[in-house]
Structure formats: C-alpha cells, structure tokens
Protein backbone atom coordinates (compact mmCIF):
# COMPACT_ATOMS: atom_id res chain seq x y z
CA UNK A 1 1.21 18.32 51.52
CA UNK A 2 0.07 21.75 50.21
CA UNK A 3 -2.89 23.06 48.75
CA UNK A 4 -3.00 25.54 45.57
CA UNK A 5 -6.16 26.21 43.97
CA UNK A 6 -8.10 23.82 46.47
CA UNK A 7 -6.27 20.59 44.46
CA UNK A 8 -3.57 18.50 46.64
CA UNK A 9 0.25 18.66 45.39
CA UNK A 10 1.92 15.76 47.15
CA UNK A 11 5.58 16.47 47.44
CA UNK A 12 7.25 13.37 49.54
CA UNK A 13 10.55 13.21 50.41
CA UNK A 14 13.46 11.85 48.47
CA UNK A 15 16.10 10.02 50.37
CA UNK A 16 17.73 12.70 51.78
CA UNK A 17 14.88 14.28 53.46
CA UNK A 18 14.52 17.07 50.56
CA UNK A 19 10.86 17.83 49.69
CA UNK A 20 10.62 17.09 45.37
CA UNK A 21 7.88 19.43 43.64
CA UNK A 22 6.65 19.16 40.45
CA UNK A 23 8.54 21.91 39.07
CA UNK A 24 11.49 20.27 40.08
CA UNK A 25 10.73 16.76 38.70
CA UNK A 26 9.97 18.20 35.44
CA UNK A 27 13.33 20.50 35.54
CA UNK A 28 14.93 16.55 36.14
CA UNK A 29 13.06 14.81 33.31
CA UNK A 30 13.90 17.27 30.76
CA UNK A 31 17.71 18.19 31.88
CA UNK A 32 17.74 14.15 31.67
CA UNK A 33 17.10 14.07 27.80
CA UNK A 34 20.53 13.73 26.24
CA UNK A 35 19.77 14.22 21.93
CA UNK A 36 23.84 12.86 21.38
CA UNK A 37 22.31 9.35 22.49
CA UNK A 38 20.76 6.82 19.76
CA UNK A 39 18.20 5.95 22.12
CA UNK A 40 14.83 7.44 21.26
CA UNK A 41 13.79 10.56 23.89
CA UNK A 42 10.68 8.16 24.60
CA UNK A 43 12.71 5.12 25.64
CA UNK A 44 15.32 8.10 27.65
CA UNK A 45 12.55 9.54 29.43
CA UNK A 46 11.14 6.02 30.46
CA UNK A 47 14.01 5.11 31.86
CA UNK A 48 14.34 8.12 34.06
CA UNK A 49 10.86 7.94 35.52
CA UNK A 50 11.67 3.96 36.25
CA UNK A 51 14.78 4.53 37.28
CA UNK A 52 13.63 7.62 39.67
CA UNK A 53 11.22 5.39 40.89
CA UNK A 54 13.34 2.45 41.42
CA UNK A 55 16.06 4.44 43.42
CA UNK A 56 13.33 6.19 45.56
CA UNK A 57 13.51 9.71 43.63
CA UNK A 58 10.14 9.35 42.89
CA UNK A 59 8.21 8.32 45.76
CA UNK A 60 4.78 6.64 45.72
CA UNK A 61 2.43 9.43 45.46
CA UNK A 62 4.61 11.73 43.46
CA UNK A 63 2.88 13.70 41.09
CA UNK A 64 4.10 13.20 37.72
CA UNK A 65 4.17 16.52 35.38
CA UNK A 66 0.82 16.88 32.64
CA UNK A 67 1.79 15.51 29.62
CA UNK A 68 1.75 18.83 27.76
CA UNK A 69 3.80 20.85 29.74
CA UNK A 70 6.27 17.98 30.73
CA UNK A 71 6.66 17.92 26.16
CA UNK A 72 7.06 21.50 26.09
CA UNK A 73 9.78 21.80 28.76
CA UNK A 74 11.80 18.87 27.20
CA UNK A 75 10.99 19.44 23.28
CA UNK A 76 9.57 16.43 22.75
CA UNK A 77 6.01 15.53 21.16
CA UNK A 78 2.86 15.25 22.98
CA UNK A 79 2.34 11.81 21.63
CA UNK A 80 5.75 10.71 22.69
CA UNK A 81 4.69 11.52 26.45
CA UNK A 82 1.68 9.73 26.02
CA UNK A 83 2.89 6.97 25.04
CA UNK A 84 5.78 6.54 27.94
CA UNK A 85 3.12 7.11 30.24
CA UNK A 86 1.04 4.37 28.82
CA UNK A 87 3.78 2.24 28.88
CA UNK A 88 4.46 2.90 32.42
CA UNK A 89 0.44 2.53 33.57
CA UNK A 90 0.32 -0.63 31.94
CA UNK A 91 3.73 -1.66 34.14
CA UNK A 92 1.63 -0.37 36.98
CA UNK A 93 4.17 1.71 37.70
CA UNK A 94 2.18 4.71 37.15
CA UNK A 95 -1.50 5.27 37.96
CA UNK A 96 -4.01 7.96 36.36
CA UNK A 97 -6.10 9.61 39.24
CA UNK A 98 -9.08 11.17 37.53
CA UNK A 99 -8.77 15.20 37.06
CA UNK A 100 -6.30 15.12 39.87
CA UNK A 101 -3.25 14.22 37.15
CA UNK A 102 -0.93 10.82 37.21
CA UNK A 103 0.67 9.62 40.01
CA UNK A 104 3.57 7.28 40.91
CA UNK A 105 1.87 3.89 41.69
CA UNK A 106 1.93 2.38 45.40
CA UNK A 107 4.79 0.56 46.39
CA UNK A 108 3.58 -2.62 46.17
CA UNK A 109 3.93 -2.87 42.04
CA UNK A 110 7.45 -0.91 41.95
CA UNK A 111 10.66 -2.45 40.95
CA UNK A 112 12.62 -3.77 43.29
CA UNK A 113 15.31 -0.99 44.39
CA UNK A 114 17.85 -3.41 45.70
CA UNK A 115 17.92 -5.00 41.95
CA UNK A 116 19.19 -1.12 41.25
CA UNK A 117 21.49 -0.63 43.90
CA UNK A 118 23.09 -4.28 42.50
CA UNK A 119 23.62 -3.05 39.29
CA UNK A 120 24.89 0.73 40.22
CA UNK A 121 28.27 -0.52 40.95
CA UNK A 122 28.43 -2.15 37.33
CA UNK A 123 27.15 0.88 35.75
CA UNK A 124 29.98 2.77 37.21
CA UNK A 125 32.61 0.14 36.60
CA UNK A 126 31.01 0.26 32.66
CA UNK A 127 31.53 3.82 32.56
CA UNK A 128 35.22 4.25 34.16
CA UNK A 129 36.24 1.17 31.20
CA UNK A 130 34.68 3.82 28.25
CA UNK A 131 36.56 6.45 29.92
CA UNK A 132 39.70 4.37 29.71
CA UNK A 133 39.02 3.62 26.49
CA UNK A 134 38.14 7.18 25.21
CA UNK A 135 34.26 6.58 25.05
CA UNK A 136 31.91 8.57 26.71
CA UNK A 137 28.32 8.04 27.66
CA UNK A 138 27.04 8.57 24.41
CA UNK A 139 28.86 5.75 22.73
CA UNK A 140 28.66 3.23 25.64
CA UNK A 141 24.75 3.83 25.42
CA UNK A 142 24.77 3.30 21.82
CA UNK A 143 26.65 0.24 22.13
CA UNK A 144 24.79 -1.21 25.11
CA UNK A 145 21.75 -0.22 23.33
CA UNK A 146 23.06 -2.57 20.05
CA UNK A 147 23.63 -5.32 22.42
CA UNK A 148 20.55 -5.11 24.04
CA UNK A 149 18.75 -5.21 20.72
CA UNK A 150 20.79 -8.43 19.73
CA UNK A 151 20.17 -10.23 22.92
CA UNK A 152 16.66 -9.26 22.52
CA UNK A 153 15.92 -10.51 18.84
CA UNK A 154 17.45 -13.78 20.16
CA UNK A 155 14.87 -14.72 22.77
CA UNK A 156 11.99 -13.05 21.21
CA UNK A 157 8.93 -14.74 20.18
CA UNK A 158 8.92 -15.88 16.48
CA UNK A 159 6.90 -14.32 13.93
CA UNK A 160 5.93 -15.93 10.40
CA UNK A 161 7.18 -13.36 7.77
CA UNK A 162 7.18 -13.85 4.13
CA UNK A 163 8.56 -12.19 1.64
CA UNK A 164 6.76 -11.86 -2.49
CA UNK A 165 8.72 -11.06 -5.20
CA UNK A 166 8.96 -11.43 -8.94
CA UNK A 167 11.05 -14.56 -9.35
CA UNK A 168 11.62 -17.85 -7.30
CA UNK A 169 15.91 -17.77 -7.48
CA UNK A 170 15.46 -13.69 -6.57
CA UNK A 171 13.02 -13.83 -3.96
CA UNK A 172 14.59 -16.78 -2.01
CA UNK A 173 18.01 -14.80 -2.47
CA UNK A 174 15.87 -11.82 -1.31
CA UNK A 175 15.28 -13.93 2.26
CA UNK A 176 18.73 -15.21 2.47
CA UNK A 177 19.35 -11.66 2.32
CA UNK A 178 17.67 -10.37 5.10
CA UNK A 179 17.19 -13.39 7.81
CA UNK A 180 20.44 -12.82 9.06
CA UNK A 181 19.05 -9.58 10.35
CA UNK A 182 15.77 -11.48 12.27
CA UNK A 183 15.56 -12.82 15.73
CA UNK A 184 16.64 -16.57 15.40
CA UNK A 185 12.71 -17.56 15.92
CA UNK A 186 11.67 -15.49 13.08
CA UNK A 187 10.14 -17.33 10.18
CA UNK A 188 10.95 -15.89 6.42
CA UNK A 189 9.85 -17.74 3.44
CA UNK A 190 9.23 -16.59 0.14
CA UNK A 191 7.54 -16.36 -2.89
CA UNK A 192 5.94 -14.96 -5.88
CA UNK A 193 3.10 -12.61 -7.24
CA UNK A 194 2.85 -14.62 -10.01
CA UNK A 195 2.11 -18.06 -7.97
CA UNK A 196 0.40 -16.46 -5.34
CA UNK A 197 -2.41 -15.05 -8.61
CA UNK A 198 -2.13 -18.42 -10.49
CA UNK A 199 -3.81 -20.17 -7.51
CA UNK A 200 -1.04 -21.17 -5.05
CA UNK A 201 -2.46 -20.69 -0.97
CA UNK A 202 -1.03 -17.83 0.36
CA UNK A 203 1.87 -18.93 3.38
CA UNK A 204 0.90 -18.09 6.68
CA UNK A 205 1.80 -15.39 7.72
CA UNK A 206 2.05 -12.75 10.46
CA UNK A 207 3.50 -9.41 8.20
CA UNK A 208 4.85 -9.41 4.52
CA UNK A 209 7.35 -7.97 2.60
CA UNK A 210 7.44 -7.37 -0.44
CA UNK A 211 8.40 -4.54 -3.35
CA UNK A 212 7.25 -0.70 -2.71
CA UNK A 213 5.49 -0.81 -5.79
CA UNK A 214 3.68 -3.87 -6.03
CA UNK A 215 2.14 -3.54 -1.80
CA UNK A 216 -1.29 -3.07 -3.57
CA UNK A 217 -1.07 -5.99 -5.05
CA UNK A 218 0.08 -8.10 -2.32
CA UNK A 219 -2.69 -6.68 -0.13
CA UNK A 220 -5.35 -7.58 -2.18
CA UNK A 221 -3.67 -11.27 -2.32
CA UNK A 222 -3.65 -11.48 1.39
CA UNK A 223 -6.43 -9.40 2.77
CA UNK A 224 -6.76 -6.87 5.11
CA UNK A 225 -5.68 -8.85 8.26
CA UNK A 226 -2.09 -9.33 7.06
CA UNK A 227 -0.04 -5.98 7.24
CA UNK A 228 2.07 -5.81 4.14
CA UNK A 229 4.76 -3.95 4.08
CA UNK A 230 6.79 -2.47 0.83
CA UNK A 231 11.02 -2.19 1.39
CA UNK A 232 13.67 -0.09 -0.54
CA UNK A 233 16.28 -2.43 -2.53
CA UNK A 234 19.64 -1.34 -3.86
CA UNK A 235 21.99 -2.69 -6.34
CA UNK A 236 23.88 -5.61 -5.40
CA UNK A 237 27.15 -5.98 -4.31
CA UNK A 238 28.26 -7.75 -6.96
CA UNK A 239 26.18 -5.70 -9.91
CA UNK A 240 27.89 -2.69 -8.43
CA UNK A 241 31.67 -4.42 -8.99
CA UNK A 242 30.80 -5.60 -12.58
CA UNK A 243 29.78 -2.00 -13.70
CA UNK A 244 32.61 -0.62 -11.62
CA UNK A 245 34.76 -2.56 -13.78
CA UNK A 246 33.51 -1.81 -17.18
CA UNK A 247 36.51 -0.22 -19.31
CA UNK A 248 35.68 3.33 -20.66
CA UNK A 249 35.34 2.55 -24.57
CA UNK A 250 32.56 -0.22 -23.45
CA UNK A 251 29.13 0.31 -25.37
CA UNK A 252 26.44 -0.71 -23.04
CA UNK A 253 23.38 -2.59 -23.68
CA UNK A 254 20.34 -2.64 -20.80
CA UNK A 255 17.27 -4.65 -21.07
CA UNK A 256 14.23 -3.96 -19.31
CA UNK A 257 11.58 -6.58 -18.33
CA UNK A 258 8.80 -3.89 -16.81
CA UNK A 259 8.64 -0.57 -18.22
CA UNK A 260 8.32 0.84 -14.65
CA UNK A 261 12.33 -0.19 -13.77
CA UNK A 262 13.60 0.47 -17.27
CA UNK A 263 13.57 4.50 -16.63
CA UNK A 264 15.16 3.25 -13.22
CA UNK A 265 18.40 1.12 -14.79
CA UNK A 266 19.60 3.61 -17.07
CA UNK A 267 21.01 6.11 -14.23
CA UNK A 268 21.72 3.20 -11.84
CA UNK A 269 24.12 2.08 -14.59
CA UNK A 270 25.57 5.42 -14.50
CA UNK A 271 25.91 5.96 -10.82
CA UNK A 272 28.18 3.08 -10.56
CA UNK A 273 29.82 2.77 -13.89
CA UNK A 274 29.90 7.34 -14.40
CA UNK A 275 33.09 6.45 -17.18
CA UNK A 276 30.63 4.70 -19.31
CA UNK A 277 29.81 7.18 -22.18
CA UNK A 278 27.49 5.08 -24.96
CA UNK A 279 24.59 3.58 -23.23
CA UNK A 280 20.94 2.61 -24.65
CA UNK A 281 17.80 1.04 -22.84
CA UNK A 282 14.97 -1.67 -24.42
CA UNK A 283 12.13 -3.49 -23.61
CA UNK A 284 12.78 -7.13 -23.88
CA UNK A 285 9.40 -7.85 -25.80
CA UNK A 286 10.79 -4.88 -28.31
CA UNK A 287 10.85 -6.29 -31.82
CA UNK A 288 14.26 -4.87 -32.47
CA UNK A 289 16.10 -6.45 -29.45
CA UNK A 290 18.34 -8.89 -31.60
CA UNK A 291 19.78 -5.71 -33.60
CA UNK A 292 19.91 -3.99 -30.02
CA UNK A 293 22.04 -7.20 -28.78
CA UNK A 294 24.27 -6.92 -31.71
CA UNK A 295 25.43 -3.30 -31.16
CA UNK A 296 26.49 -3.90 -27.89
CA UNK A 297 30.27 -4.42 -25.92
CA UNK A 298 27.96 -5.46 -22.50
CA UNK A 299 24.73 -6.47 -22.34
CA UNK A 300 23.27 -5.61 -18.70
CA UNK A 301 19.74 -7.04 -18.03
CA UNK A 302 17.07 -7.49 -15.46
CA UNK A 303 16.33 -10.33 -13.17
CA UNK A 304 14.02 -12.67 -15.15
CA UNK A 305 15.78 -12.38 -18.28
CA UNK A 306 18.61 -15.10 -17.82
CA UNK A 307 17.98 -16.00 -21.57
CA UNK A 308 19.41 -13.20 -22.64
CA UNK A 309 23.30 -14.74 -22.07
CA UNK A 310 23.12 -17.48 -24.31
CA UNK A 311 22.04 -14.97 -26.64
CA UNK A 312 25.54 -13.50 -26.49
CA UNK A 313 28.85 -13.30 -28.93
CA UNK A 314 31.50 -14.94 -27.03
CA UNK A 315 33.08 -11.96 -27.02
CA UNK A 316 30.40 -9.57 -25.43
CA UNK A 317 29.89 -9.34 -21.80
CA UNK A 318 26.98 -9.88 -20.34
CA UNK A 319 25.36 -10.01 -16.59
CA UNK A 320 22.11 -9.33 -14.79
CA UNK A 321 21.35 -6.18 -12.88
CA UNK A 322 20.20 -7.64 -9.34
CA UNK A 323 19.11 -6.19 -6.60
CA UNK A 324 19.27 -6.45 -2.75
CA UNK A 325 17.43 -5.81 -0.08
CA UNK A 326 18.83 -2.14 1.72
CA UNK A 327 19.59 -3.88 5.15
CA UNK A 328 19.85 0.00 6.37
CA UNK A 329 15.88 0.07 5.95
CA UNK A 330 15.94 -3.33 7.50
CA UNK A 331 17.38 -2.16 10.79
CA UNK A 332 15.39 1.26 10.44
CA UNK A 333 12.37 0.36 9.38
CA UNK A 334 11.44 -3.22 9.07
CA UNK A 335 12.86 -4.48 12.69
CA UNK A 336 11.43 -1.70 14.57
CA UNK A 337 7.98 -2.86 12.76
CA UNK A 338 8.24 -6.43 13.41
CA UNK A 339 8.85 -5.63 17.36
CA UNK A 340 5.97 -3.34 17.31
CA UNK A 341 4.05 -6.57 15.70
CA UNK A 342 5.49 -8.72 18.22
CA UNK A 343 4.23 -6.92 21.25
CA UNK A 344 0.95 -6.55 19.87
CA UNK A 345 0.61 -10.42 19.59
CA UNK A 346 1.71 -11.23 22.72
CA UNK A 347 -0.48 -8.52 24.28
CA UNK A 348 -3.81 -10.41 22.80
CA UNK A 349 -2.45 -13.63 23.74
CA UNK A 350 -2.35 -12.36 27.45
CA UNK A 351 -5.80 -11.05 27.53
C-alpha cells in the first residue's frame, strides 16, 4: 500500500506478481471499449470489470476509478458509469467505501473464477471458427449478443401487455403482428379506444401500447400506474405491393376517416406508388364523397372504412391503406422497455 495525500491507494497484485494502480486500471477499462461492437459501452464496460474480477485482474480491494474521470478517459456518460457501478454493487461485486471511493468487493461474493477458466477455452475455440469463417470479434459479439437476447426472451418472466387501437380486426392484426417478437411468456391482447370509453374494464395489464397520437388518451383510460407507451407504424406489406402495382394512367381516389391521417395518406400514396400522377384526398363524412367515388380508377381508403368496396364499379379498384406495426421500433424501442419493466418487477417482488 501507499499513501498520497494521507488517503490509502491499495494496489494488490495481479496474477503475475505485477502491482495494478489506478491509472492503469482505468488505461484497461477504457482501451477495453470497442464502439464497432452492438453491445452498449455500459454492458462492455460491465463485463470487463466482472470479467477482471473473475480472472483475478481485479483483486479484492482494488480501487475502482471515480466515476467522472473513469467517463472522461473512455468517452462515455457520467450516467452510464453510474449505472454499471450500481449494477455491480447490487451483484455485490462492488462495494462503496464512504469518501474513500469504490472498491472491488471481498472474495467471498465474487464469481467463481474456475467457471471462467471453463469457458476460456470455448471463447477461443468461438473465435478461431469466426476467423475461419471471415468474422471477426465484432460480428461474433453481435451475433452472440442476438442469441443471447433470444435465449433470454424465452425464459423470461411474462408480462401482461396490451395493445389499443382503433378497430377490433386492426388491432388484433396489430398483436399478431408483434408477438412473434415477445418472450414466449409475454401476454398481448388487444383492444379498442372506443370500447375501453363506452364502458368495457380495462385488461390487466403491466405496459400498453398503443398509437403515438392517441397515448393521452390511453393514459387517462388506464391511470397513472400503467406506463403507456405510443409506437411508430408503417405501411403494410401488402398496401405497399398494391400501390406498387398501380399502372401510370390510374386516377387515384383516398379516403380519410380522421382528419389527422388524411394529410398523412396523400404522400404515403406517393412514396410507394411515385408513377401515380392524378391523386385527390376526402373525408369520408364529406357530402360529396359519392361524386368523389365516381371520378376515380382506385379507390384507396383507411382502416374502418370497409364499406367503401361495395360502393365500387366493378371495374374500379379498390383496397384499404393498412398499417403495421415498425418491428424495427419493436426491437429498438419497445423490447428494450419491456426488459427494463421486467427487472423492475422482479426487483419488488424480491424485496
């Protein structure tokens, strides 16, 4: 041990006898950080203090870098530190020693470092069979990282999600939609604003989803113990193949049910069906929509307006303008939510 400024800086050994200072574990966490990975820099650098730990890098007693300077040094956030080192305490891996700074924890809560050593030999097999196969560390992480996730959302504890839309046939094709994407134990119903206001009980529920633009809606129908969460949508697969296929001379026809989407299906048309010159846009309460339907080669309307086809001539075209969940935001945004739910719930059930 040494003293500077009348405060202790332990420095044990690492395995081969070499004294490790703090200026050298933070040189190690932050040369450790690899930004080609997919893995977040938080998860990254609480691996490398485990794994430090676990092979014997990090003695008990090591003094961990502050949190501000061990951010600066790698280019990470404060808060990002913060939270690793959270993580860790609550592991016990870690312990917080007043003013003194944080500490690895004693060895009697560490990881066992023959469990490491067992694995070491895989981890080197792993990475000589991405070599072979022209993948580097990046890409193997990424992958293992994906299968990790998967095996993950399989055994993890279920959640009760539901998901409010407009329409009954929409919504529940809404939650077929997405459920594929949820651990197996998940729980997604569905259902409507409109039912949920004319009286019907509310589903249990741990989070819902619904439409960006109706969340304060939904809140209010819940209450303020139920997170609520709003999710993009996109065109559907197959409303994007029925405009793709629209021939040039076509005269399109889109009905709107709320005036908030009907600004919105006028350039979606477009983006997918650009070749389309005449195109016009009404309300479907408008008192001239059977003159509007008459004018028309296609007639492209919203969900909720099924109607609308038997209006048709047999020989216009008409379809509805569906959309889908964006399973992109899913995986980005929604997943990462529901696992942050998930821990919290099984963090009060343990207290």
């Amino acid at each position: 041990m040494s003293s500077r400024d009348g405060k202790t800086d332990i420095t044990p050994p690492n395995r081969a006898g070499q004294a490790i200072g703090n200026i050298d574990i933070l040189a190690m966490l932050a040369a450790g950080l690899d930004r080609d990975l997919s893995v977040p820099l938080g998860v990254q650098l609480s691996g490398l203090i485990q794994y430090g730990i676990a092979l014997g890098d990090l003695a008990a007693g090591t003094r961990l870098p502050p949190v501000r300077e061990l951010a600066e040094r790698a280019g990470i956030a404060p808060m990002t530190v913060v939270g690793v080192y959270n993580e860790l305490k609550r592991q016990r891996l870690i312990e917080t020693r007043g003013s003194a700074g944080t500490f690895v924890a004693p060895n009697d809560h560490l990881p066992d470092l023959a469990a490491f050593e067992t694995l070491r030999p895989a981890i080197d097999v792993l990475l000589h069979l991405g070599k072979d196969a022209g993948m580097g560390p990046a890409e193997l992480a990424t992958l293992l990282n994906a299968r990790a996730n998967h095996l993950r959302f399989q055994s993890s504890d279920g959640l009760k999600i539901v998901l409010v839309g407009h329409f009954p046939d929409a919504s529940a094709a809404y939650a077929d939609r997405i459920r594929p994407h949820l651990p197996r134990s998940d729980e997604l119903s569905s259902t409507t604003i409109a039912a949920l206001e004319a009286g019907d009980r509310p589903p249990p529920a741990d989070i819902v989803l619904t439409l960006a633009n109706r969340r304060a809606e939904v809140e209010a129908i819940f209450g303020p113990d139920i997170p609520v969460m709003g999710i993009n949508f996109l065109p559907s697969e197959e409303t994007r193949v029925r405009l793709a296929g629209l021939t040039r001379q076509a005269s399109v026809g889109i009905v709107s049910i709320f005036p908030e989407f009907m600004a919105l299906m006028k350039p979606g048309v477009m983006r997918y069906a650009p070749h389309i010159g005449r195109i016009e846009v009404i309300m479907a309460d408008d008192d001239g929509l059977e003159s509007f339907l008459t004018r028309a080669d296609v007639i492209i309307y919203a969900t909720g307006l099924d109607w609308l086809a038997d209006r048709t001539r047999p020989d216009q075209q008409a379809f509805e303008y569906r959309y889908a969940p964006d399973i992109n935001f899913i995986n980005q945004h929604v997943l990462p939510r529901l696992d942050a739910l998930r821990k919290t719930e099984n963090a009060k059930e343990n207290q």
